[in-house]
Protein backbone atom coordinates (compact mmCIF):
# COMPACT_ATOMS: atom_id res chain seq x y z
CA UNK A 1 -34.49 34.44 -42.64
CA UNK A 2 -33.50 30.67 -44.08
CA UNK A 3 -30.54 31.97 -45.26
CA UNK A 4 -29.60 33.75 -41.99
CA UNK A 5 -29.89 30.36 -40.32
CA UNK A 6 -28.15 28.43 -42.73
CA UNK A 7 -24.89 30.57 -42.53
CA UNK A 8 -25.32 30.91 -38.71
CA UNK A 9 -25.41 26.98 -38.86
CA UNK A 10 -22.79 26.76 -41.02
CA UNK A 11 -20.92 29.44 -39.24
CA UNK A 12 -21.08 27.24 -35.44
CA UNK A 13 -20.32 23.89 -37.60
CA UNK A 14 -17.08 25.64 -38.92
CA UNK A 15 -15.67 27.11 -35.96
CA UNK A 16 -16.40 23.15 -33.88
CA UNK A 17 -13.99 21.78 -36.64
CA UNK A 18 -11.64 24.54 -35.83
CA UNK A 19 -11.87 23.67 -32.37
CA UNK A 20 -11.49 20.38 -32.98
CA UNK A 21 -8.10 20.77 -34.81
CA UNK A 22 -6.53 22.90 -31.33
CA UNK A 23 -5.63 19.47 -29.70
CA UNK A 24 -4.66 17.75 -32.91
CA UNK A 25 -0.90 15.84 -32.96
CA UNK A 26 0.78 18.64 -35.11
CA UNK A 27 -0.78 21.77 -32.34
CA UNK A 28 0.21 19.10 -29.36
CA UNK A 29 3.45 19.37 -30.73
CA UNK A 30 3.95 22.92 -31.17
CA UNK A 31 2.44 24.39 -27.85
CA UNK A 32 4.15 22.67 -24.74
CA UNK A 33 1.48 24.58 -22.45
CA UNK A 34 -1.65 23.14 -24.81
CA UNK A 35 0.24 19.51 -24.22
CA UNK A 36 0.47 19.95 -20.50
CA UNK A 37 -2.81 21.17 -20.06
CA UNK A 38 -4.61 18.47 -22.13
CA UNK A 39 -1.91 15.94 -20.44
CA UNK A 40 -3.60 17.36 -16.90
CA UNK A 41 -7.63 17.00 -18.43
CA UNK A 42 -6.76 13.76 -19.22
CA UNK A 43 -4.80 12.47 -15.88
CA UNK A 44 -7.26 14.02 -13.77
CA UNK A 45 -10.51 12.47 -15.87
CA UNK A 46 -12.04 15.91 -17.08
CA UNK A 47 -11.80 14.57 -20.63
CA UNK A 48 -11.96 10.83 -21.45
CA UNK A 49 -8.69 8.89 -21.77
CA UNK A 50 -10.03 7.07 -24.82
CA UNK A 51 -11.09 10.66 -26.46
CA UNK A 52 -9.56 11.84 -29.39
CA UNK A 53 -7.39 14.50 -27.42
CA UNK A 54 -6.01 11.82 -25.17
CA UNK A 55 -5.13 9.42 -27.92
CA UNK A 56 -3.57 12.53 -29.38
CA UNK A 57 -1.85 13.38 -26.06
CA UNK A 58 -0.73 9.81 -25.72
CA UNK A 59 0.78 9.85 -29.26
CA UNK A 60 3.06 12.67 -29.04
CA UNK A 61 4.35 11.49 -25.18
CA UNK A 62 5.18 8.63 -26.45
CA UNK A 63 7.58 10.15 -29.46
CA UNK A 64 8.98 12.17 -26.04
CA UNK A 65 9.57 9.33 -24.09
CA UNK A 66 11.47 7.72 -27.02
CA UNK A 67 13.44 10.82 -26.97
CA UNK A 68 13.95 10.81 -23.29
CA UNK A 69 14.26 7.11 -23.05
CA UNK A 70 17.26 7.43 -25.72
CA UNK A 71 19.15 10.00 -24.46
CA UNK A 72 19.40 8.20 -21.32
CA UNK A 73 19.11 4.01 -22.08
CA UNK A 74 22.75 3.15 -22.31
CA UNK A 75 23.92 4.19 -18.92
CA UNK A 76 20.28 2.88 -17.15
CA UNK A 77 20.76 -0.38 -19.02
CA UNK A 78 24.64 -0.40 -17.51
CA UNK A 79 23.72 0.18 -14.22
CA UNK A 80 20.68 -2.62 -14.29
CA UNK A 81 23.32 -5.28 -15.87
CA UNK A 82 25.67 -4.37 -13.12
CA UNK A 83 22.49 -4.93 -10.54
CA UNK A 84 21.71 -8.42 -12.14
CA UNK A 85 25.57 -9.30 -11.76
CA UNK A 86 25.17 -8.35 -7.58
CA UNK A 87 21.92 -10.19 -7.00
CA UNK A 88 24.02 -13.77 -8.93
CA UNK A 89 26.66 -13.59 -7.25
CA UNK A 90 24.95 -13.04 -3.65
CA UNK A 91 25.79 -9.21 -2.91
CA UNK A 92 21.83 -8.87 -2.07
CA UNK A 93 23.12 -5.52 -0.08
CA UNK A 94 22.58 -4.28 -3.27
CA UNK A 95 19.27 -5.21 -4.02
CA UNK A 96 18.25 -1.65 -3.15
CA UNK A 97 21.05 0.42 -5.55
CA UNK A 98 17.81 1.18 -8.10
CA UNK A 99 14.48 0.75 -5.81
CA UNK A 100 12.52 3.63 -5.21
CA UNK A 101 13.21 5.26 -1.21
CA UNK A 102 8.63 6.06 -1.87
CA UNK A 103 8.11 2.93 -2.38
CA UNK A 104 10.22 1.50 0.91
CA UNK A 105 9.29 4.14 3.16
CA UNK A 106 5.46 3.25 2.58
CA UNK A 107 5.98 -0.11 2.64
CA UNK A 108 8.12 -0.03 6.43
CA UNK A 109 5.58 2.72 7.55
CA UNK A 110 2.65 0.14 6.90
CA UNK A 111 4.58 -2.43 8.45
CA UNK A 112 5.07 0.33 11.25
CA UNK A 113 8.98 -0.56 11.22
CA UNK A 114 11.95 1.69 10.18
CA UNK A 115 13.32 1.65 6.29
CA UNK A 116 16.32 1.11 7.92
CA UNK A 117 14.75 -2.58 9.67
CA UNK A 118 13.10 -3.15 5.96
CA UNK A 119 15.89 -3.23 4.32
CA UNK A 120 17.71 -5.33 6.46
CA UNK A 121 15.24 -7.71 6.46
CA UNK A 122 14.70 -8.22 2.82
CA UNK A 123 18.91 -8.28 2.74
CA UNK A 124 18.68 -11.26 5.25
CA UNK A 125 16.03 -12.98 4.18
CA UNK A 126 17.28 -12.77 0.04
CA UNK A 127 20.65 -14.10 1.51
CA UNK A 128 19.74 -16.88 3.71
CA UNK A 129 17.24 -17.88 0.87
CA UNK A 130 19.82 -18.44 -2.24
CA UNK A 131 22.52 -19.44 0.06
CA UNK A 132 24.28 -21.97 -1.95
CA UNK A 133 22.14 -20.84 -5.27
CA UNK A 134 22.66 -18.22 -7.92
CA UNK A 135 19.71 -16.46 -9.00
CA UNK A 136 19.96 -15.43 -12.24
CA UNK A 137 18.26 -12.38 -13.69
CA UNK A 138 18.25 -11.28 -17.63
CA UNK A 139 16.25 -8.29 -18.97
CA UNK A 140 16.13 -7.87 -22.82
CA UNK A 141 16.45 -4.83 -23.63
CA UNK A 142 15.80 -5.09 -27.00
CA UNK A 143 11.91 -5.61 -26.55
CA UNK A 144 11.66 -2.47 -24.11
CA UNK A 145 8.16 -0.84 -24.28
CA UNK A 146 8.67 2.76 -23.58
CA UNK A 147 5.86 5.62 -22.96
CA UNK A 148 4.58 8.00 -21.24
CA UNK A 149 1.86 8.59 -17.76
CA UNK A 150 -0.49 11.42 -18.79
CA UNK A 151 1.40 13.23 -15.58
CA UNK A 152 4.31 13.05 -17.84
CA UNK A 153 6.22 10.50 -16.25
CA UNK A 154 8.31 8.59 -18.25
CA UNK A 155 8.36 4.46 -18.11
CA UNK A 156 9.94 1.68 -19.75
CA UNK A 157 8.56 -2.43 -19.49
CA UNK A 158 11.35 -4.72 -19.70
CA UNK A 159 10.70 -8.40 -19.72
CA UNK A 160 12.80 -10.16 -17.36
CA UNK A 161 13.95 -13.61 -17.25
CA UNK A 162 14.70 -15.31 -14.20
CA UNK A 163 16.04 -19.05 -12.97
CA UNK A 164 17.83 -20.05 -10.06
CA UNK A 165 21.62 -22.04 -10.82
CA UNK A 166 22.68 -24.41 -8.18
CA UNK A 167 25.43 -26.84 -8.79
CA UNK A 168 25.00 -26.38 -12.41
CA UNK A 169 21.32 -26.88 -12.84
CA UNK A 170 19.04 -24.88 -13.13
CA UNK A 171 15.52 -24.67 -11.40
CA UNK A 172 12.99 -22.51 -11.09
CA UNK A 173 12.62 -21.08 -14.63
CA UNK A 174 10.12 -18.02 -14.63
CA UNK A 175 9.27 -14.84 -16.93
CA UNK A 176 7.71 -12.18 -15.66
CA UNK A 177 8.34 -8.16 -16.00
CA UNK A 178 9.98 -5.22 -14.69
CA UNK A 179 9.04 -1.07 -14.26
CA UNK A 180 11.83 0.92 -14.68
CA UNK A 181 10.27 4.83 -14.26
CA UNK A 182 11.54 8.56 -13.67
CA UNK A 183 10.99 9.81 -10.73
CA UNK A 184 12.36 13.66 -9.69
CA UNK A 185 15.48 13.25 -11.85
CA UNK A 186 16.16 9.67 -11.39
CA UNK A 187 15.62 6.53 -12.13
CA UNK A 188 14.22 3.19 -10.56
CA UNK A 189 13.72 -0.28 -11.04
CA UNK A 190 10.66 -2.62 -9.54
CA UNK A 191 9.85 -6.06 -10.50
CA UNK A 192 6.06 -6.11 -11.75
CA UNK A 193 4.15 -9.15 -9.44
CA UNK A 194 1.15 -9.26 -7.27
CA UNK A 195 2.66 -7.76 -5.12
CA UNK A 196 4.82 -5.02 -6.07
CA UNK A 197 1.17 -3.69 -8.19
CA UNK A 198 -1.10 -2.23 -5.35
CA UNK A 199 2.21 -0.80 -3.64
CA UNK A 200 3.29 0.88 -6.61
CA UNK A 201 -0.77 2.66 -7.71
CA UNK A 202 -0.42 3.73 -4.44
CA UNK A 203 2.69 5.53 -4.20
CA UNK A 204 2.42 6.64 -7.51
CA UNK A 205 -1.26 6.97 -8.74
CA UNK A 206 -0.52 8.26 -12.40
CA UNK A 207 0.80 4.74 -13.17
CA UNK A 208 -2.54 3.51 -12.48
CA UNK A 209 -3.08 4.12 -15.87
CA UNK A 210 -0.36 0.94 -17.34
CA UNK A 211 -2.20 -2.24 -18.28
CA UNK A 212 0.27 -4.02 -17.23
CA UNK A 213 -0.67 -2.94 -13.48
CA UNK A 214 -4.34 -4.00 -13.68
């Protein structure tokens, strides 16, 4: 009767490492619907973020994002350089090329004014406050942190660099960093700051899950 036990015990103990080995990197890898179910346990909370399957989750999004992130870098970084070159030399009408429509329609709706009046405003308000100034905006590329929301959303940090250039000199010197994300097939560009943060969780709640929006 010992023995039966033994073997029974031995029998359960086997098949938990076997279960155990289902959400491992290599099985993420191979079965897309295993990644996007685990992906889905772990957005919605039904298994721990820190758990073993959600480090292993995390792991192989983040060799995707890389992927994603190369196949599409050199024409996101062209169009952001060609945004910082607008903003210095005053065309604030495009501060809006790479800003996410979500994030400006909540924003005017909470305001209870039209996108239409937000934009304006932040247009006139950006122009009549560098008038005679250059603000000057520089993200490096090179140090780009790229991942991966456990909704599958892929996001890169950039850290920006910005200083204001009047008459020569410069004032104003600050470092600080910016979200550029997917969203439905394209991509946007926000400036991370106190108050870009709560706007952004709410619009899009998977990117609760960045540190560098706590």
């Amino acid at each position: 009767m010992k023995k039966i036990k033994c073997i029974l015990i031995l029998i359960i103990f086997i098949g938990l490492l076997s279960c155990s080995d289902d959400n491992s990197i290599d099985s993420l890898k191979q079965n897309e619907n295993l990644l996007k179910e685990t992906m889905k346990k772990c957005s919605t909370g039904e298994i721990k973020s820190n758990s073993t399957e959600c480090v292993n989750v995390k792991k192989v999004q983040s060799d995707l994002a890389k992927e994603i992130w190369d196949k599409n870098k050199t024409e996101i970084e062209a169009k952001v350089k060609e945004n910082e070159k607008y903003i210095e030399n005053g065309e604030h009408q495009h501060m809006f090329d790479l800003f996410p429509e979500k994030v400006a329609a909540y924003v005017a709706k909470t305001n209870e004014i039209t996108e239409e009046e937000f934009r304006e405003g932040v247009i006139s308000f950006s122009t009549e406050n560098y008038k005679g100034a250059k603000l000057i905006m520089v993200r490096d590329f090179s140090k780009a942190r790229v991942n991966q929301t456990f909704a599958g959303r892929t996001y890169v940090i950039v850290p920006l660099s910005s200083h204001l250039e009047t008459d020569g000199k410069k004032t104003g010197a600050s470092k600080m960093e910016t979200l550029i994300f997917e969203d439905e097939g394209k991509w946007y560009m926000v400036n991370i700051d106190k108050t870009s943060i709560p706007v952004l969780k709410e619009v899009y709640p998977d990117l609760k899950e960045l540190k560098e929006l706590k």
